[in-house]
N, C-alpha and C. Protein backbone atom coordinates (compact mmCIF):
# COMPACT_ATOMS: atom_id res chain seq x y z
N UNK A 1 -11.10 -25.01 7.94
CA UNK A 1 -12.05 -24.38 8.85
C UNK A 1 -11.66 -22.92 9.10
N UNK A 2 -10.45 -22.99 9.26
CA UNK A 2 -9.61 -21.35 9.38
C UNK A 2 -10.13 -20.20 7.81
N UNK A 3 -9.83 -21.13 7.21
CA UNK A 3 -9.87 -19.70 5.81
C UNK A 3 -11.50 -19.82 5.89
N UNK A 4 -12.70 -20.65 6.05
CA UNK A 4 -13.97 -20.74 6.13
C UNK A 4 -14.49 -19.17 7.27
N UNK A 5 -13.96 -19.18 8.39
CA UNK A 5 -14.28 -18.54 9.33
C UNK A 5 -13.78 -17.47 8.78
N UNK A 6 -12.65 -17.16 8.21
CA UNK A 6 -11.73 -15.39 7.83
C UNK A 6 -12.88 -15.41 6.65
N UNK A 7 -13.46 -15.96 5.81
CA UNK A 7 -14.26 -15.41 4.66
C UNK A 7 -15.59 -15.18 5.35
N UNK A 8 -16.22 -15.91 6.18
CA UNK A 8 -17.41 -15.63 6.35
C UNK A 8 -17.25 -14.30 7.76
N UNK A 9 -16.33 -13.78 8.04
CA UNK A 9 -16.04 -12.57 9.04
C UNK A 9 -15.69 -11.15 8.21
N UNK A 10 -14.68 -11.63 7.09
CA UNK A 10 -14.91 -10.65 6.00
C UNK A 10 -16.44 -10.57 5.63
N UNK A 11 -17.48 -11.25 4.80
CA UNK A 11 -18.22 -11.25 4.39
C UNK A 11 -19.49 -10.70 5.54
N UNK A 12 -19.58 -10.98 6.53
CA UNK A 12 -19.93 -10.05 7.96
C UNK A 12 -19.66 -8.66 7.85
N UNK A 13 -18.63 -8.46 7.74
CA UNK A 13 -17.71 -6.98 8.13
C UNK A 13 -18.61 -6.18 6.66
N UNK A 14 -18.50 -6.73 5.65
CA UNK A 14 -18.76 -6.01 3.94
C UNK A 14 -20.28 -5.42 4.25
N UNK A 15 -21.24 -6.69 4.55
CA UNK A 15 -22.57 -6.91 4.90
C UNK A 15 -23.41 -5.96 5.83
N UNK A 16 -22.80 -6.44 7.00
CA UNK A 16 -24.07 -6.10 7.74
C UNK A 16 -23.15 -4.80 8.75
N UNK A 17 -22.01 -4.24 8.47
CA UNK A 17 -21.18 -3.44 9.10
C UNK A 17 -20.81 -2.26 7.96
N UNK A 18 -21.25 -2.72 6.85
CA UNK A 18 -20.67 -1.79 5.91
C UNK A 18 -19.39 -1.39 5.87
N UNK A 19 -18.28 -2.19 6.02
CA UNK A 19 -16.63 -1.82 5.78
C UNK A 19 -15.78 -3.28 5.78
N UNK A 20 -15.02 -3.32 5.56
CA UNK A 20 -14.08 -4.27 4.65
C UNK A 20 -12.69 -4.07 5.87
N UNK A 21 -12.24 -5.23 6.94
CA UNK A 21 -11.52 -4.60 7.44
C UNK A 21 -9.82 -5.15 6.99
N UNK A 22 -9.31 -4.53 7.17
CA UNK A 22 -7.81 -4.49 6.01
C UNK A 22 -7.23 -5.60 6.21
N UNK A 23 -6.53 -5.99 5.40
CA UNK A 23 -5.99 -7.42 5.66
C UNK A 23 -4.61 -7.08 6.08
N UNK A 24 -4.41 -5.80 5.96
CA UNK A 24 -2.50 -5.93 6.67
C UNK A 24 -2.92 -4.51 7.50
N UNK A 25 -2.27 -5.35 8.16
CA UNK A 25 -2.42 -3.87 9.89
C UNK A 25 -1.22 -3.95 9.53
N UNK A 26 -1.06 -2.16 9.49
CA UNK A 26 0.45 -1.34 9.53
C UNK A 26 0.72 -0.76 10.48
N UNK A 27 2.01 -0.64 10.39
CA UNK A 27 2.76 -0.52 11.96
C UNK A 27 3.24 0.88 11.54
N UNK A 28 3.15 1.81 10.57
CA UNK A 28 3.67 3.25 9.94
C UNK A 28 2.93 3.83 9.59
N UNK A 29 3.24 4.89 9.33
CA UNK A 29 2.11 6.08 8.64
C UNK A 29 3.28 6.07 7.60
N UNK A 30 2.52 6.50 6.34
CA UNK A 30 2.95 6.89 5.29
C UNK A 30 3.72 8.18 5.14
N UNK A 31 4.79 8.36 4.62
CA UNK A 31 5.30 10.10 4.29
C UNK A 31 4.29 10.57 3.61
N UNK A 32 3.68 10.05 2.90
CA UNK A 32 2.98 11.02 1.72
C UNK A 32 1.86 11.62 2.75
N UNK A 33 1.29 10.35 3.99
CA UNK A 33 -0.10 10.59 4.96
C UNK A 33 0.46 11.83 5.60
N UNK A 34 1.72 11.15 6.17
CA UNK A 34 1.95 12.37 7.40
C UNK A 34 2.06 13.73 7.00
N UNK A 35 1.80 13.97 5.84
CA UNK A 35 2.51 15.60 4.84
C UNK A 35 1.15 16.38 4.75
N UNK A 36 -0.64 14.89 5.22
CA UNK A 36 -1.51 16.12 4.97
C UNK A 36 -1.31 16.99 6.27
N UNK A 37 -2.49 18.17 6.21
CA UNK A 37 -2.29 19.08 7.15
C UNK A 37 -3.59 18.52 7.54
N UNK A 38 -3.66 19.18 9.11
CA UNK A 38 -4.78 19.45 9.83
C UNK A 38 -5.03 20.84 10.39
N UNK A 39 -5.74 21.32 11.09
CA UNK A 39 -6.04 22.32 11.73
C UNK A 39 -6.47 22.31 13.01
N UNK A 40 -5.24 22.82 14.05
CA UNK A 40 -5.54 22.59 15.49
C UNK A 40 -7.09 23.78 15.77
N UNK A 41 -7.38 23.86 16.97
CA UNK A 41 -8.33 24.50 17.69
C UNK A 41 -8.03 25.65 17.63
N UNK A 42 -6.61 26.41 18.03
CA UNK A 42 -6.04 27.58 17.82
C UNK A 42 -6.10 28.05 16.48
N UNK A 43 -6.48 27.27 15.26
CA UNK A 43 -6.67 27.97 13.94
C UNK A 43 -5.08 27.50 13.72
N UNK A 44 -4.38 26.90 14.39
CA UNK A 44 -3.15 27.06 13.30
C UNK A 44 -3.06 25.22 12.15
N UNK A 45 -2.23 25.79 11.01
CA UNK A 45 -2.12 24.76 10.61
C UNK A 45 -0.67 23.92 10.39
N UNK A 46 -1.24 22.77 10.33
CA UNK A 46 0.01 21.69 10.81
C UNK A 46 0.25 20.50 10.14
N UNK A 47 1.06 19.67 9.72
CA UNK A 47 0.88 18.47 9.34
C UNK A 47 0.69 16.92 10.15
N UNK A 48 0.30 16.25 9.53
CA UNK A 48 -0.16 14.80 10.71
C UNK A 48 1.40 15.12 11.83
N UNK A 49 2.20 14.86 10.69
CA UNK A 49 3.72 14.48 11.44
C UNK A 49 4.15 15.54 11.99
N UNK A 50 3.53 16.54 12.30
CA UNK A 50 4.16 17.20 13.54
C UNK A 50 3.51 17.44 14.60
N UNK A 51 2.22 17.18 14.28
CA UNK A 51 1.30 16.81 15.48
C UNK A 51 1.66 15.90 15.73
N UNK A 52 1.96 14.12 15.14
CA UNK A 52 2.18 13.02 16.16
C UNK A 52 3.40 12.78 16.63
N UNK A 53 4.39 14.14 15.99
CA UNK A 53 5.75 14.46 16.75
C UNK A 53 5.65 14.92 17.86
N UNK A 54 4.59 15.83 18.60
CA UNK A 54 4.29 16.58 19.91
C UNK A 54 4.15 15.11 21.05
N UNK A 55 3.98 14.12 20.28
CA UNK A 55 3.38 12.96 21.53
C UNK A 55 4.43 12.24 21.55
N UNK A 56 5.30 12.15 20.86
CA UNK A 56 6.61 10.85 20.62
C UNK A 56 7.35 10.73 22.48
N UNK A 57 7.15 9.40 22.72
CA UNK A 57 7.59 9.36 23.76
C UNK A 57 6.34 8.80 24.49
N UNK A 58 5.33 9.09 23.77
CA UNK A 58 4.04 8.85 25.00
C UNK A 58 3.03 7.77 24.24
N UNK A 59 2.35 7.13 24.78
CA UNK A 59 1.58 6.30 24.55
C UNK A 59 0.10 7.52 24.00
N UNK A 60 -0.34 6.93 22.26
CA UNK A 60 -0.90 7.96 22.12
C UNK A 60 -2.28 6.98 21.47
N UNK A 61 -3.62 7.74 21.66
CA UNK A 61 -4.88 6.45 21.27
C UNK A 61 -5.25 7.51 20.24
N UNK A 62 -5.07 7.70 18.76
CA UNK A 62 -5.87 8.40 17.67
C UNK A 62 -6.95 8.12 17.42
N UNK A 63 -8.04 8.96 17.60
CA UNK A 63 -9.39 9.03 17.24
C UNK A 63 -10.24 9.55 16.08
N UNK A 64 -10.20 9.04 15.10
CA UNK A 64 -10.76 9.86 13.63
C UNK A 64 -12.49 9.87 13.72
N UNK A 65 -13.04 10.94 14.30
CA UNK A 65 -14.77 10.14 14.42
C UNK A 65 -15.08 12.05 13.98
N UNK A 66 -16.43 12.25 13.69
CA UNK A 66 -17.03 13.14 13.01
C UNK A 66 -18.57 13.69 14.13
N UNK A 67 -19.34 14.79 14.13
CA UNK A 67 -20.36 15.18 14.89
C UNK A 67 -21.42 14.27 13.92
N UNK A 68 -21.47 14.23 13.00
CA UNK A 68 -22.78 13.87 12.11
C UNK A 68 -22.45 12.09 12.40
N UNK A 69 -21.32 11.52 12.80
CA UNK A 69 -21.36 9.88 12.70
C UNK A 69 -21.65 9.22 14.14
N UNK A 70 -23.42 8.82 14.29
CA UNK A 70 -23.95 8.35 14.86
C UNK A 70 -22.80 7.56 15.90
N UNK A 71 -22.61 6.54 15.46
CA UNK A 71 -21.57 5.82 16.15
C UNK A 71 -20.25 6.38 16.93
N UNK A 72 -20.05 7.34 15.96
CA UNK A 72 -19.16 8.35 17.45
C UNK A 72 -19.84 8.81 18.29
N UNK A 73 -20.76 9.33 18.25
CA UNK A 73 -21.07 9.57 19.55
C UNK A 73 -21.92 8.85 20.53
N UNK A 74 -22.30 7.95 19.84
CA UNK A 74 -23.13 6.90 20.91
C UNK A 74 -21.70 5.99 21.50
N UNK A 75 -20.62 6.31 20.67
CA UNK A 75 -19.56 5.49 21.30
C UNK A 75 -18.51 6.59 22.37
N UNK A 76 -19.25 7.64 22.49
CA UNK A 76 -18.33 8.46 23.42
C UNK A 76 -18.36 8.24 24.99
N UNK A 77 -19.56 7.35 25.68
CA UNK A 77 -19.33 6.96 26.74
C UNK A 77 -18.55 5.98 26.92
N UNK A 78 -18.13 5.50 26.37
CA UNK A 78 -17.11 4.13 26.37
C UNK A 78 -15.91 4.63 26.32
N UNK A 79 -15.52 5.56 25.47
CA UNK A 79 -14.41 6.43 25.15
C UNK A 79 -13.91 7.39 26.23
N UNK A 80 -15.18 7.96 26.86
CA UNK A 80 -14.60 8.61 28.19
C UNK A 80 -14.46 7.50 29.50
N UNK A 81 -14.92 6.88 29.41
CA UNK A 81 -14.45 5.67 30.21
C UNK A 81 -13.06 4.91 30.21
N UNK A 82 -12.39 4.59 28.55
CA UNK A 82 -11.23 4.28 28.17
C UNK A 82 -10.18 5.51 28.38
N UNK A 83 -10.87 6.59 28.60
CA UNK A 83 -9.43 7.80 29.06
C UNK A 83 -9.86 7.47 30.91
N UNK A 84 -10.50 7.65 31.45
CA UNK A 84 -10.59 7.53 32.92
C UNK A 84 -9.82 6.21 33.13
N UNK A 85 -9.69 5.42 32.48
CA UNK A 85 -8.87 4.21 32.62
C UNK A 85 -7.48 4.26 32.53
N UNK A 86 -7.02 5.31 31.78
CA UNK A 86 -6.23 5.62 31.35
C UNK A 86 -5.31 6.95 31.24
N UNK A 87 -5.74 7.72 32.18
CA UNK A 87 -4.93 8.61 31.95
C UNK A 87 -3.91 9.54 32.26
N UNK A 88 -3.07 8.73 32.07
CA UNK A 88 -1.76 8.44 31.65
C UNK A 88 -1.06 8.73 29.98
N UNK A 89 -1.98 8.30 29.45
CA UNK A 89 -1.78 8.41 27.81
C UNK A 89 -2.53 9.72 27.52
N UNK A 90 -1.84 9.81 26.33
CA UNK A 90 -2.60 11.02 25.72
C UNK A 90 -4.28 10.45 24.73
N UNK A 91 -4.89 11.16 24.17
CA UNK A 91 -6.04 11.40 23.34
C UNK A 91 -6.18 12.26 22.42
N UNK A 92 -5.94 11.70 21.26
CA UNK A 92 -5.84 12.84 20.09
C UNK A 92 -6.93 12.66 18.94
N UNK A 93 -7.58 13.76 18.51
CA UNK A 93 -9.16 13.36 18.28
C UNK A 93 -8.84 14.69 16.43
N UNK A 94 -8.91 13.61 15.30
CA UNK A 94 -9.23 14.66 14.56
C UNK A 94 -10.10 13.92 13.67
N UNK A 95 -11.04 15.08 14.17
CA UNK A 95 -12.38 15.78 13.43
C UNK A 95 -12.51 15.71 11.59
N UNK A 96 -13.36 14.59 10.89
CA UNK A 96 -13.85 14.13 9.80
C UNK A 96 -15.32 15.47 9.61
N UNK A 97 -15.34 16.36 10.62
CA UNK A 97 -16.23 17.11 10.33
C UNK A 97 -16.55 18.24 8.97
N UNK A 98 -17.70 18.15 8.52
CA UNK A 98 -17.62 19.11 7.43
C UNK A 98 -17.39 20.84 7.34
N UNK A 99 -17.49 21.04 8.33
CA UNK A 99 -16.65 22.09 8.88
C UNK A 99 -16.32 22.63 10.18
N UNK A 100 -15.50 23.89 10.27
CA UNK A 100 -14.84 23.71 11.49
C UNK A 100 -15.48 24.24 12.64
N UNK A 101 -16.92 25.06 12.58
CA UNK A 101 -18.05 25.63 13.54
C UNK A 101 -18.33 23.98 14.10
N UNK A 102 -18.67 23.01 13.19
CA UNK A 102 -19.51 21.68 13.64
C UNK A 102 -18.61 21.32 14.48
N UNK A 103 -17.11 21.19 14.11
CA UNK A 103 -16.21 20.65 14.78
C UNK A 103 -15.95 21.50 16.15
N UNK A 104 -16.21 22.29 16.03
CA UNK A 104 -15.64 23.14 17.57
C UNK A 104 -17.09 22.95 17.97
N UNK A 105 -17.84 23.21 17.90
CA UNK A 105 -19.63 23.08 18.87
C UNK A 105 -19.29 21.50 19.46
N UNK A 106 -19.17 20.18 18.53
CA UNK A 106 -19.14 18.91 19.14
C UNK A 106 -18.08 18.86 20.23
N UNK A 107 -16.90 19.14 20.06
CA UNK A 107 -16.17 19.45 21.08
C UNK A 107 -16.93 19.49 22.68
N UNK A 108 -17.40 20.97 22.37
CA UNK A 108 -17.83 21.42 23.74
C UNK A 108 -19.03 20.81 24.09
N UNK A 109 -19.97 20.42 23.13
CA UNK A 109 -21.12 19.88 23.29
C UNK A 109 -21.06 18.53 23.90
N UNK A 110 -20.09 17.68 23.66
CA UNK A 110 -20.00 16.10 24.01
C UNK A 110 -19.02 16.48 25.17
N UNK A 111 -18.34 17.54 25.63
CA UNK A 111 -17.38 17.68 26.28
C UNK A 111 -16.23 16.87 26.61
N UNK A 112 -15.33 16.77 24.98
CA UNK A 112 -14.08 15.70 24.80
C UNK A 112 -13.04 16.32 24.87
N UNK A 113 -12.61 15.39 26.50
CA UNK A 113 -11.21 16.21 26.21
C UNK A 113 -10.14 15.22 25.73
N UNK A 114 -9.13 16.00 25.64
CA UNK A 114 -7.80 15.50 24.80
C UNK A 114 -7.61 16.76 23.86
N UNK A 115 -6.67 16.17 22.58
CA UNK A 115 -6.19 17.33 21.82
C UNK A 115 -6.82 17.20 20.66
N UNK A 116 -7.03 18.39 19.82
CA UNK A 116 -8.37 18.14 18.98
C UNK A 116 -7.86 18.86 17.81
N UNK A 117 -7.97 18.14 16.70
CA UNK A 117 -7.53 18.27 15.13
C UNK A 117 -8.86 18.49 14.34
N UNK A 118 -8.77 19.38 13.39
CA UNK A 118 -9.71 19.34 12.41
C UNK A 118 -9.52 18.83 10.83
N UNK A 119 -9.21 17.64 10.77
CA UNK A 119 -8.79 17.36 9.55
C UNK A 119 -9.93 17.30 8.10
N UNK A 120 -11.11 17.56 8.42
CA UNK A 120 -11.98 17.57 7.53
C UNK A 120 -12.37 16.27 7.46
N UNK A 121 -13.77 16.32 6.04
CA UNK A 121 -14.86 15.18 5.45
C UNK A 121 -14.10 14.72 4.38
N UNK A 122 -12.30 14.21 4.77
CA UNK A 122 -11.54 14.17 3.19
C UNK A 122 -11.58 12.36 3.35
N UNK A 123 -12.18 11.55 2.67
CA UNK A 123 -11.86 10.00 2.91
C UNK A 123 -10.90 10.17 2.15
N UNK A 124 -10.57 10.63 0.93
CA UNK A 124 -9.31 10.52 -0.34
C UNK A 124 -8.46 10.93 0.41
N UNK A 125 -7.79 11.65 0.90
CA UNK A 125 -6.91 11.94 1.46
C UNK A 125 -5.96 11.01 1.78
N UNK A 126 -4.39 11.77 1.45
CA UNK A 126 -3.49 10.56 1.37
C UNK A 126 -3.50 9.76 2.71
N UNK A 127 -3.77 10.29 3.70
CA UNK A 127 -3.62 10.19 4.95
C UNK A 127 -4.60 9.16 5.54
N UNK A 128 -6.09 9.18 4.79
CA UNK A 128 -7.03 8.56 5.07
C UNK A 128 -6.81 7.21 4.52
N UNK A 129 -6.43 7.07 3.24
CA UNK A 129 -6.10 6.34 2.16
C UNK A 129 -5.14 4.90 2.71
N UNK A 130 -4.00 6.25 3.34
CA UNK A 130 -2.56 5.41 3.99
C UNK A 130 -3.17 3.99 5.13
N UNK A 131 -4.33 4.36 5.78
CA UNK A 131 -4.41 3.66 7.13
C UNK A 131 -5.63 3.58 6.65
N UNK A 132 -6.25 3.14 5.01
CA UNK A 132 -7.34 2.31 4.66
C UNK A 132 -9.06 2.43 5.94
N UNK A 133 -8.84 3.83 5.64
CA UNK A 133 -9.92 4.23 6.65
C UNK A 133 -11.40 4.14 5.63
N UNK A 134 -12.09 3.12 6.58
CA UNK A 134 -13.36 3.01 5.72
C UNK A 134 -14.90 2.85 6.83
N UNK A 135 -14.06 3.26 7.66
CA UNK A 135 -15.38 3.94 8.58
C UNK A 135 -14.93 4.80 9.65
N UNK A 136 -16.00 5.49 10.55
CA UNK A 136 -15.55 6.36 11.35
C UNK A 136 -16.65 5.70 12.26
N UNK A 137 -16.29 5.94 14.16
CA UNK A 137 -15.12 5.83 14.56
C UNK A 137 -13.64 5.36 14.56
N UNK A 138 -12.75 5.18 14.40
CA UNK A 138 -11.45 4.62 13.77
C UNK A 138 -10.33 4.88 15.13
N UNK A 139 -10.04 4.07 15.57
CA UNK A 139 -8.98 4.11 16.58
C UNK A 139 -7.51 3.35 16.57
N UNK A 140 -7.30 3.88 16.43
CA UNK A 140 -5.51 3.82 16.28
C UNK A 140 -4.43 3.83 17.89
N UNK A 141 -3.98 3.30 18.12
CA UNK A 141 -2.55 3.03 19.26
C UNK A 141 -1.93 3.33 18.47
N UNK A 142 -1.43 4.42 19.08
CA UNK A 142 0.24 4.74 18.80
C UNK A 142 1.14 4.58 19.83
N UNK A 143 2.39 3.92 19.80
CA UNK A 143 3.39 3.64 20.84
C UNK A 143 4.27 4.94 20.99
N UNK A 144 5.05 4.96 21.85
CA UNK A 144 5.87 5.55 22.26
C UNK A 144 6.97 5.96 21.38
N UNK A 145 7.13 5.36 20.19
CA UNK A 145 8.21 5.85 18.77
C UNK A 145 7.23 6.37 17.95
N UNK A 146 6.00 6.29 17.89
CA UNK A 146 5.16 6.51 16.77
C UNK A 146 4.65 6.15 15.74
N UNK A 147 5.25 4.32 16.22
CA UNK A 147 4.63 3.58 15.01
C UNK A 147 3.21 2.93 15.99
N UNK A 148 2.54 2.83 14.65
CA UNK A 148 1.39 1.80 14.97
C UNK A 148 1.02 0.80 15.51
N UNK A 149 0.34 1.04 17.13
CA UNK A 149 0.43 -1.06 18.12
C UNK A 149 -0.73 -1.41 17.30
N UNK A 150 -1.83 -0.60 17.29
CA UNK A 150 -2.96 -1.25 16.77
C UNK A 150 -3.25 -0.20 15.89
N UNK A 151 -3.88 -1.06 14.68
CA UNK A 151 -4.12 -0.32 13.56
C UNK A 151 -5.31 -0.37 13.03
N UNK A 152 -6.46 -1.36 13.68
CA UNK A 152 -7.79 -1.00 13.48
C UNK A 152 -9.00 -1.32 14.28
N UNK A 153 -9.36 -0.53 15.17
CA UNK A 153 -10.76 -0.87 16.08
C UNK A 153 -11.46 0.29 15.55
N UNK A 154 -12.82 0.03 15.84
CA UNK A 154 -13.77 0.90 15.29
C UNK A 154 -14.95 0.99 16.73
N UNK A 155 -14.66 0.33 17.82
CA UNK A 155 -15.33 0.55 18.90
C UNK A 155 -14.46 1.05 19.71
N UNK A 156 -15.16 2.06 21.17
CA UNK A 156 -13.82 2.40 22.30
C UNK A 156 -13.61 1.61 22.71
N UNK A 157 -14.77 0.03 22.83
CA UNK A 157 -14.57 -0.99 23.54
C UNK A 157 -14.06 -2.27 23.51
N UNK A 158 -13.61 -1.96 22.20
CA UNK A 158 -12.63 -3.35 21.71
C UNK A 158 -11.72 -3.58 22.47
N UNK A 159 -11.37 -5.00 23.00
CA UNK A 159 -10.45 -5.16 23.64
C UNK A 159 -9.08 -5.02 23.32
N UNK A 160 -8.77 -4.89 21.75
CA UNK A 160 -7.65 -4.79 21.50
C UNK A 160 -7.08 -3.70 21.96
N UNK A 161 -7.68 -2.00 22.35
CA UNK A 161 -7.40 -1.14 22.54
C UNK A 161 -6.43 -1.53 23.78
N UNK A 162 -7.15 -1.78 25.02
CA UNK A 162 -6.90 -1.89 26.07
C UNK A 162 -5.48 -2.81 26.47
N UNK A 163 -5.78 -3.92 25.23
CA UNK A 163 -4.49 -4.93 25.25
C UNK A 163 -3.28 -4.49 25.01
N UNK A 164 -3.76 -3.74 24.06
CA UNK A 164 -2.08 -3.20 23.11
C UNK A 164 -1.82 -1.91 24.53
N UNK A 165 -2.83 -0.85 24.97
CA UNK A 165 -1.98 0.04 25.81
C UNK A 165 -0.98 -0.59 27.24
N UNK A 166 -2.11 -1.78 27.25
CA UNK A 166 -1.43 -2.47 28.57
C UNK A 166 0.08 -3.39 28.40
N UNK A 167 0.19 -3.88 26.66
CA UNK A 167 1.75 -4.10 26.45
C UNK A 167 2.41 -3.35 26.41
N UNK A 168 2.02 -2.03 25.91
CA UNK A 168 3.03 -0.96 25.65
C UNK A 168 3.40 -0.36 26.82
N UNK A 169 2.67 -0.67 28.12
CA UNK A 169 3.37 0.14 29.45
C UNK A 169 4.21 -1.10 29.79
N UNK A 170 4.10 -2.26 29.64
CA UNK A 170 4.78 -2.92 29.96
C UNK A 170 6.23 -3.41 29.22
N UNK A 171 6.51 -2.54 28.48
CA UNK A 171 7.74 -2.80 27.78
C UNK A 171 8.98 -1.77 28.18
């Protein structure tokens, strides 16, 4: 009955969600991921791993969502709701946008705060690749060392979000 239900939830997910969700949740980022660069707001450029070096120590919620992907932003009231719940933790938001005018207008336009990356429209990317990103919104927990609590929700409102921040204060 168990493997019946995991095939017909995969076969859900392929279908009528358009994405395939990974069969191994990782607890790491890849060296090769953490080596791409992004581009903060200030124009400077950086790699994953020294941006998610600025948070080490802190409970951190990664947000990979884009201005053009419907679902990010119909999912941004939920999302500003999950930081009002929360904040305490940080919010780190990089931008799948096709370029970096779109990415700075959505910013101010949806008015998101937290810290804001422009990593581009790269799905190939080792980085994208590493953490089997196959849709956007994409939310990630990061703990307090910088490995991975949760490694795949695609709503702000999944409960897993909320679960994993509420073990991680409690440890």
């Amino acid at each position: 009955m168990k493997k019946i239900f995991s095939v017909l939830s995969l076969i859900i997910g392929l279908f009528v969600f358009g994405q395939k969700i990974p069969n191994v949740m990782k607890t790491e980022f890849t060296e090769i991921g953490l080596q791409n660069t992004v581009i903060s707001t200030e124009g400077n450029s950086l790699t994953i791993d020294q941006v998610l070096d600025q948070y080490k120590g802190k409970i951190v919620v990664l947000d990979l969502w884009a201005t053009w992907c419907g679902d990010c932003i119909t999912g941004m009231p939920k999302l500003k709701d999950l930081q009002i719940k929360n904040n305490d933790i940080e919010f780190v938001y990089f931008s799948m946008d096709k370029t970096v005018e779109s990415w700075k207008n959505g910013i101010e336009k949806y008015d998101i705060k937290g810290h804001h990356y422009f990593i581009g429209n790269n799905w190939k990317s080792e980085f994208a690749t590493s953490i089997d990103l196959n849709w956007i919104p994409r939310y990630l927990v990061i703990d307090h060392n910088g490995k991975i609590a949760n490694y795949y929700s695609v709503k702000a409102d999944d409960p897993k979000i909320q679960l994993t921040i509420d073990t991680l204060r409690n440890k």
